[in-house]
PDB file of N, CA and C in Angstrom:
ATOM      1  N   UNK A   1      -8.804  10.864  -2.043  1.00  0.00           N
ATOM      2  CA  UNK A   1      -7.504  10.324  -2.340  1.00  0.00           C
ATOM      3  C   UNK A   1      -7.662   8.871  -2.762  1.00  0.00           C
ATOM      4  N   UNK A   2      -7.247   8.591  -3.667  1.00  0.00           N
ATOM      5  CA  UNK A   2      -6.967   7.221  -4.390  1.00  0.00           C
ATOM      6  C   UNK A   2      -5.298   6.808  -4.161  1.00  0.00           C
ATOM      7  N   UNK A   3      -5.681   5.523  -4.066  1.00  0.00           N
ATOM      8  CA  UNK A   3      -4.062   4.723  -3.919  1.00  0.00           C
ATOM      9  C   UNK A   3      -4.511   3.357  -4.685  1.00  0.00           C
ATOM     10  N   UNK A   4      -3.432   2.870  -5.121  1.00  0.00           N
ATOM     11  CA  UNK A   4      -2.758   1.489  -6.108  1.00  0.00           C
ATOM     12  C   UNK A   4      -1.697   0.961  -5.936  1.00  0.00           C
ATOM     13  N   UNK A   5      -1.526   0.092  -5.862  1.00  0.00           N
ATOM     14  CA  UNK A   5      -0.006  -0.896  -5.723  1.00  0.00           C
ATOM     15  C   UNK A   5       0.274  -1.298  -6.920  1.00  0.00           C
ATOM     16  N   UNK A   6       1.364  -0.623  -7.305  1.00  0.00           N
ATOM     17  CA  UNK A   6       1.604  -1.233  -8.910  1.00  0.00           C
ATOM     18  C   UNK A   6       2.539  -2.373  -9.019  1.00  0.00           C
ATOM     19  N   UNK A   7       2.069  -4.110  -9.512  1.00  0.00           N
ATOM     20  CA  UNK A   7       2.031  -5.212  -9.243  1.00  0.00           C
ATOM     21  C   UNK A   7       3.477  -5.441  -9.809  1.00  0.00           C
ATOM     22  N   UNK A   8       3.947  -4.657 -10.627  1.00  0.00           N
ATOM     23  CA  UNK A   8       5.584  -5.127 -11.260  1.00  0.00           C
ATOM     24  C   UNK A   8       6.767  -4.620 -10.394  1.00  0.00           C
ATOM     25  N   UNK A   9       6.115  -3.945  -9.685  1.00  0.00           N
ATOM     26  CA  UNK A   9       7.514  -2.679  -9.035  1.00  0.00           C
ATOM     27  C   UNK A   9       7.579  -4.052  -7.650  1.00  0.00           C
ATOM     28  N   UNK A  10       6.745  -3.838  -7.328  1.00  0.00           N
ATOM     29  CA  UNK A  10       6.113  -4.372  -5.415  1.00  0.00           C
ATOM     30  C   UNK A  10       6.971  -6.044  -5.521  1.00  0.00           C
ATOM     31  N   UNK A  11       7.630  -5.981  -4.249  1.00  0.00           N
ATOM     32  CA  UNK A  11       8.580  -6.961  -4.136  1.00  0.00           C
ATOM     33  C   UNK A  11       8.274  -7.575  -2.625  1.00  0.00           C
ATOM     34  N   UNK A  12       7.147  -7.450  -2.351  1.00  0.00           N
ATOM     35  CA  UNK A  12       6.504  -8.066  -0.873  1.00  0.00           C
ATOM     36  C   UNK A  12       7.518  -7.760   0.301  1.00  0.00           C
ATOM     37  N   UNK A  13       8.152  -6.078   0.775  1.00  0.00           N
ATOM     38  CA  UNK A  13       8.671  -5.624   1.532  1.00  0.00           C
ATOM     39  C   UNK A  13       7.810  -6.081   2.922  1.00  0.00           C
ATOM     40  N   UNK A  14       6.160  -5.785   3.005  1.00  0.00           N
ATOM     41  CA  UNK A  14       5.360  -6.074   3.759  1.00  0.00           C
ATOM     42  C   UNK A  14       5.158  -4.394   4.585  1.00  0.00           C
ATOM     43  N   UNK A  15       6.062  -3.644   4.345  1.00  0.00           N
ATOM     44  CA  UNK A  15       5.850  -1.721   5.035  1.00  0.00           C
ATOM     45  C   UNK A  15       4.514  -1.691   4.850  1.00  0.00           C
ATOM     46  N   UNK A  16       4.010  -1.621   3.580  1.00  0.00           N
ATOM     47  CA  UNK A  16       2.852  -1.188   3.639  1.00  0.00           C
ATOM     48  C   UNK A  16       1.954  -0.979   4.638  1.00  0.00           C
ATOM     49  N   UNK A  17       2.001  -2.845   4.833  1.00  0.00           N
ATOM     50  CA  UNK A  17       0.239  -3.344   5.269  1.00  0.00           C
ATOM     51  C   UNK A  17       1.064  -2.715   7.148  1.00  0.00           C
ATOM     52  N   UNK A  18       2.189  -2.807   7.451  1.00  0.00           N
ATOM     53  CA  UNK A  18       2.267  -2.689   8.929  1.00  0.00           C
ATOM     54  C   UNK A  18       1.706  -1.247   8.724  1.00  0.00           C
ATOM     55  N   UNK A  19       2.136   0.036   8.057  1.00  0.00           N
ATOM     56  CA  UNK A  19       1.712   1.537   8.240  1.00  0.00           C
ATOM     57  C   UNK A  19       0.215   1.585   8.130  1.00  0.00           C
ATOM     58  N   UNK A  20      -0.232   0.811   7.116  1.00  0.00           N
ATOM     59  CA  UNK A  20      -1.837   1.287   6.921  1.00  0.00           C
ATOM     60  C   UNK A  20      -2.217  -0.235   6.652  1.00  0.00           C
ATOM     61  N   UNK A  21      -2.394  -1.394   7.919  1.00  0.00           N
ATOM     62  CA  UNK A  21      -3.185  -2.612   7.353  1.00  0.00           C
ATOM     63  C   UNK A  21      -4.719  -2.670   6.488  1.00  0.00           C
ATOM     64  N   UNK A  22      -5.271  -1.327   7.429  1.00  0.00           N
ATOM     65  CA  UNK A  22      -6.821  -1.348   6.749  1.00  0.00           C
ATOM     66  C   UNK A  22      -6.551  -0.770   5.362  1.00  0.00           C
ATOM     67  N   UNK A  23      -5.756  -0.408   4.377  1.00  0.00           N
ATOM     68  CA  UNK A  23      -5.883  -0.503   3.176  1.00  0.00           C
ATOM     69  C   UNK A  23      -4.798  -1.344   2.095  1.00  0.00           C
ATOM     70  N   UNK A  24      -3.749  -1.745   2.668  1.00  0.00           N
ATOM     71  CA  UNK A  24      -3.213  -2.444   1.967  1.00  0.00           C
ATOM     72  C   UNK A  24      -3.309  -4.037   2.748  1.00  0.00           C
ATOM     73  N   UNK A  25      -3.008  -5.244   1.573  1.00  0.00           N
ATOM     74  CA  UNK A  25      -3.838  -6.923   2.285  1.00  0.00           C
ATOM     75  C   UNK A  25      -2.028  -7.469   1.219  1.00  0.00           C
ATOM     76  N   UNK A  26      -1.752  -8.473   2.168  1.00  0.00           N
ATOM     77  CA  UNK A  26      -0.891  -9.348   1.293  1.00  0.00           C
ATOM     78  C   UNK A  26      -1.506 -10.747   0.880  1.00  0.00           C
ATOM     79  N   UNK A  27      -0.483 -10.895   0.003  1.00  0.00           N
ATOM     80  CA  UNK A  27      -0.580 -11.779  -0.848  1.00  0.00           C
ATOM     81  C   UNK A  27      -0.091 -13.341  -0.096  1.00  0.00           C
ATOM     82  N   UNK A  28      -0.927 -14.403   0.494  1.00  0.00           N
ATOM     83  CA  UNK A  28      -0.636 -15.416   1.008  1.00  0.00           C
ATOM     84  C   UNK A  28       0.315 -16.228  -0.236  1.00  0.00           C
ATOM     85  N   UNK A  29       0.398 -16.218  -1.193  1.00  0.00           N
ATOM     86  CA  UNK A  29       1.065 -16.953  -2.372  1.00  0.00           C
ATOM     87  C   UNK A  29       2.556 -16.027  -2.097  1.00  0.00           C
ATOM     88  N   UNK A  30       2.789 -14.823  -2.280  1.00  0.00           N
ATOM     89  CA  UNK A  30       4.257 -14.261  -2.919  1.00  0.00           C
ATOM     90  C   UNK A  30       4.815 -13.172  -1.645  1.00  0.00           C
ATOM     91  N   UNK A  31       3.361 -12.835  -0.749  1.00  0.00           N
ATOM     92  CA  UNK A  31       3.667 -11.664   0.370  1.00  0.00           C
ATOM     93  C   UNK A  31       3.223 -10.052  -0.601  1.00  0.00           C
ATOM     94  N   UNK A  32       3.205 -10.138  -1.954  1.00  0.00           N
ATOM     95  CA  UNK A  32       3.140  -9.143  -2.783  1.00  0.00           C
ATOM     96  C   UNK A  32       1.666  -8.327  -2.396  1.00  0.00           C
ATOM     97  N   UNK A  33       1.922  -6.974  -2.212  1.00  0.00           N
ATOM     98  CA  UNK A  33       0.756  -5.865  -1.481  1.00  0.00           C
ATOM     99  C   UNK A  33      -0.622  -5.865  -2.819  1.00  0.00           C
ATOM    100  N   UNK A  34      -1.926  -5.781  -2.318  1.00  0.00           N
ATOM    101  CA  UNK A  34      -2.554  -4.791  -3.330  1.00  0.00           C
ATOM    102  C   UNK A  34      -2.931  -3.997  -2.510  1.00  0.00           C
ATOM    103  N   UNK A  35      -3.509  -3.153  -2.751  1.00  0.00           N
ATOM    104  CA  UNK A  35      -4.633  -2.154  -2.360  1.00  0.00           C
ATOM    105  C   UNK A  35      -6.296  -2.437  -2.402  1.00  0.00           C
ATOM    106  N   UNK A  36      -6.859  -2.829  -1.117  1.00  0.00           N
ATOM    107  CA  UNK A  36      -8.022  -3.274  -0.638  1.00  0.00           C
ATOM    108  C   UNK A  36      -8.730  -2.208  -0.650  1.00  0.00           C
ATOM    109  N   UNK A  37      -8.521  -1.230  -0.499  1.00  0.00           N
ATOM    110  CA  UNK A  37      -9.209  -0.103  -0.568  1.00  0.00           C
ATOM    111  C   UNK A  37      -8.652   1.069  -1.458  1.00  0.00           C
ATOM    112  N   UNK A  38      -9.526   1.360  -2.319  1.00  0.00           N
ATOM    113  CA  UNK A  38      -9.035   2.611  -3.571  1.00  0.00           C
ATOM    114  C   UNK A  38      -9.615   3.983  -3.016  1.00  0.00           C
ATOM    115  N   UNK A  39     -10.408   4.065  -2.530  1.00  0.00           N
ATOM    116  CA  UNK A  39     -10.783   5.401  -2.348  1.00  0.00           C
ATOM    117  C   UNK A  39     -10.284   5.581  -0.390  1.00  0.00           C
ATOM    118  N   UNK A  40      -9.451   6.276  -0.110  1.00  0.00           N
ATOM    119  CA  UNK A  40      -9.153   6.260   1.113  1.00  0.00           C
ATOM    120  C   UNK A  40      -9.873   6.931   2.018  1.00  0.00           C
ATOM    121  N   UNK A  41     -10.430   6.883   3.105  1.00  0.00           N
ATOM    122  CA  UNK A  41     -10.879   7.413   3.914  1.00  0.00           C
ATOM    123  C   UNK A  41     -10.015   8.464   4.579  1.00  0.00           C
ATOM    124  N   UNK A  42     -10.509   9.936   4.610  1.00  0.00           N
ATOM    125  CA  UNK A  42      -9.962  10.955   5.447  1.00  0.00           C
ATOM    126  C   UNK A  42      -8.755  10.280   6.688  1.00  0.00           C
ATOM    127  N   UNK A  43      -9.441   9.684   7.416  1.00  0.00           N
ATOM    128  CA  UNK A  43      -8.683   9.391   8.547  1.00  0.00           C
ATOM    129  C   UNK A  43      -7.458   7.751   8.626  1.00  0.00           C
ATOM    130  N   UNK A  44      -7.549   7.453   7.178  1.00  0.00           N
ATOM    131  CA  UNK A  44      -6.814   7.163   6.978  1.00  0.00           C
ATOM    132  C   UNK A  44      -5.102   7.306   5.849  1.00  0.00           C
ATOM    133  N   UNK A  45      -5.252   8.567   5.518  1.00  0.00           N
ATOM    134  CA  UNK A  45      -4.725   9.551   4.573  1.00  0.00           C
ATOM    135  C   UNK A  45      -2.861   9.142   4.899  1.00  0.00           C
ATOM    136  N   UNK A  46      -2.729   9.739   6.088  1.00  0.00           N
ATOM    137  CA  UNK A  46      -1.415   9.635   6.838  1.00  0.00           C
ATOM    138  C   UNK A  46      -0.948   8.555   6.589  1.00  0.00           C
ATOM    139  N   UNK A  47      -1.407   7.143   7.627  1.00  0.00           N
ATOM    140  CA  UNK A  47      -0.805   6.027   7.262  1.00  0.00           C
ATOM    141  C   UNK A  47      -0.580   5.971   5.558  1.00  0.00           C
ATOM    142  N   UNK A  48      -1.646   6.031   5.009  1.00  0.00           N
ATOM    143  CA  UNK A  48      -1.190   5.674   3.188  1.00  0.00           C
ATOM    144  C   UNK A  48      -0.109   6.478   2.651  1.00  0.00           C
ATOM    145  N   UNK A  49       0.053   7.596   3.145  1.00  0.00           N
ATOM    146  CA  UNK A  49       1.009   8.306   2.542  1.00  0.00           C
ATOM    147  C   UNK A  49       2.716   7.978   3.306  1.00  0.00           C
ATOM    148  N   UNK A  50       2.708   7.425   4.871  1.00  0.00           N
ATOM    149  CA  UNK A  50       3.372   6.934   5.676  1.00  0.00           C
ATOM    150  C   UNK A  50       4.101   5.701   4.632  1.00  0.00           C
ATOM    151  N   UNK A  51       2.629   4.442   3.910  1.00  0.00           N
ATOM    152  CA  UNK A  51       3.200   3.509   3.433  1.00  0.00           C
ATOM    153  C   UNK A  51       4.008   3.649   1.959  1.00  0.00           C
ATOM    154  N   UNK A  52       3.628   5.199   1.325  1.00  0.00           N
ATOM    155  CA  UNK A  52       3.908   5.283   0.124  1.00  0.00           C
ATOM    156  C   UNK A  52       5.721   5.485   0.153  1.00  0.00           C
ATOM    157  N   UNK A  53       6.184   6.313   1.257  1.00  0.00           N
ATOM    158  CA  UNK A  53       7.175   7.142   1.771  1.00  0.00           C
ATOM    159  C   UNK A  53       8.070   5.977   2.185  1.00  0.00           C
ATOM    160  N   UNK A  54       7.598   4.854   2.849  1.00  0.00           N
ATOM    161  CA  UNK A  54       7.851   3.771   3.384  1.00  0.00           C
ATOM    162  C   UNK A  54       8.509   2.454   2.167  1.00  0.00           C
ATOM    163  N   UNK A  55       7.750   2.853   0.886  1.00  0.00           N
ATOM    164  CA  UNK A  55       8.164   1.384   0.039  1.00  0.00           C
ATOM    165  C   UNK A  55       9.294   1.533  -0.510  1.00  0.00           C
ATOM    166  N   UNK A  56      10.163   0.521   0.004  1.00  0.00           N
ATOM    167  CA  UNK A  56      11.656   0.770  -0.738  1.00  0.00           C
ATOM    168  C   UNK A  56      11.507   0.642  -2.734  1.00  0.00           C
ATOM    169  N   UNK A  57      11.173  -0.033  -3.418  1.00  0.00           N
ATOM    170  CA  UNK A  57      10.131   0.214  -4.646  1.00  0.00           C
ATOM    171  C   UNK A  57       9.820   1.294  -5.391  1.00  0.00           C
ATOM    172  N   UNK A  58       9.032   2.118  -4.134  1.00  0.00           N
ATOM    173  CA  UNK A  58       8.284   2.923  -4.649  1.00  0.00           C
ATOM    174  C   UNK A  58       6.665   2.392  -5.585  1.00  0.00           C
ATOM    175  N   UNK A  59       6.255   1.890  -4.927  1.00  0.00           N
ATOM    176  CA  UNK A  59       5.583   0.422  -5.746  1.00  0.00           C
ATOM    177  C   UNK A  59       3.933   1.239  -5.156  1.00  0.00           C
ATOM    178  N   UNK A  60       3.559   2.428  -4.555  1.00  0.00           N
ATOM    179  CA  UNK A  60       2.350   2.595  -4.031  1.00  0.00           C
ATOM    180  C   UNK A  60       2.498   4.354  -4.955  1.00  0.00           C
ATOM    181  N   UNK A  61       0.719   3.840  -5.121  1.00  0.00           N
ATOM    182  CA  UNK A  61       0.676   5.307  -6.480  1.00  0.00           C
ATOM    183  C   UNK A  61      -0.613   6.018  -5.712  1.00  0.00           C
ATOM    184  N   UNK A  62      -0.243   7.584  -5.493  1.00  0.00           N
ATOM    185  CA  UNK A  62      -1.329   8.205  -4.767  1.00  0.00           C
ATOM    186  C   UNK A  62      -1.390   9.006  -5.719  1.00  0.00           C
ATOM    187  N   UNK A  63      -2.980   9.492  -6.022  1.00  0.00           N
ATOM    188  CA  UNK A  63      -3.752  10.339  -6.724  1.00  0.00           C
ATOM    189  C   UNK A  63      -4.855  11.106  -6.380  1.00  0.00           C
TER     190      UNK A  63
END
């Protein structure tokens, strides 16, 4: 599973990083999410999909 934060949508809600910190990191300048990790680890699947379900946006892209 792959995930991305797509940088135009993402409005630094901050959901993300609380559901899954170990793959999404904010932005000390704007609060705005990326994705620290692209290839997700099995056991972290849930939370990412938790944070995708979670972004008011819709700003997190799973593949």
């Amino acid at each position: 599973m792959k995930v991305r934060v797509d940088p135009d949508r993402c409005q630094g809600h901050t959901l993300c990083a609380m559901a899954a910190p170990e793959v999404f990191e904010l932005s000390d300048i704007d609060g705005h999410a990326t994705a620290i990790v692209e290839d997700v680890p099995a056991h972290l699947e849930e939370n990412v999909h938790e944070a995708a379900r979670s972004c008011p946006e819709q700003a997190i892209e799973i593949s």
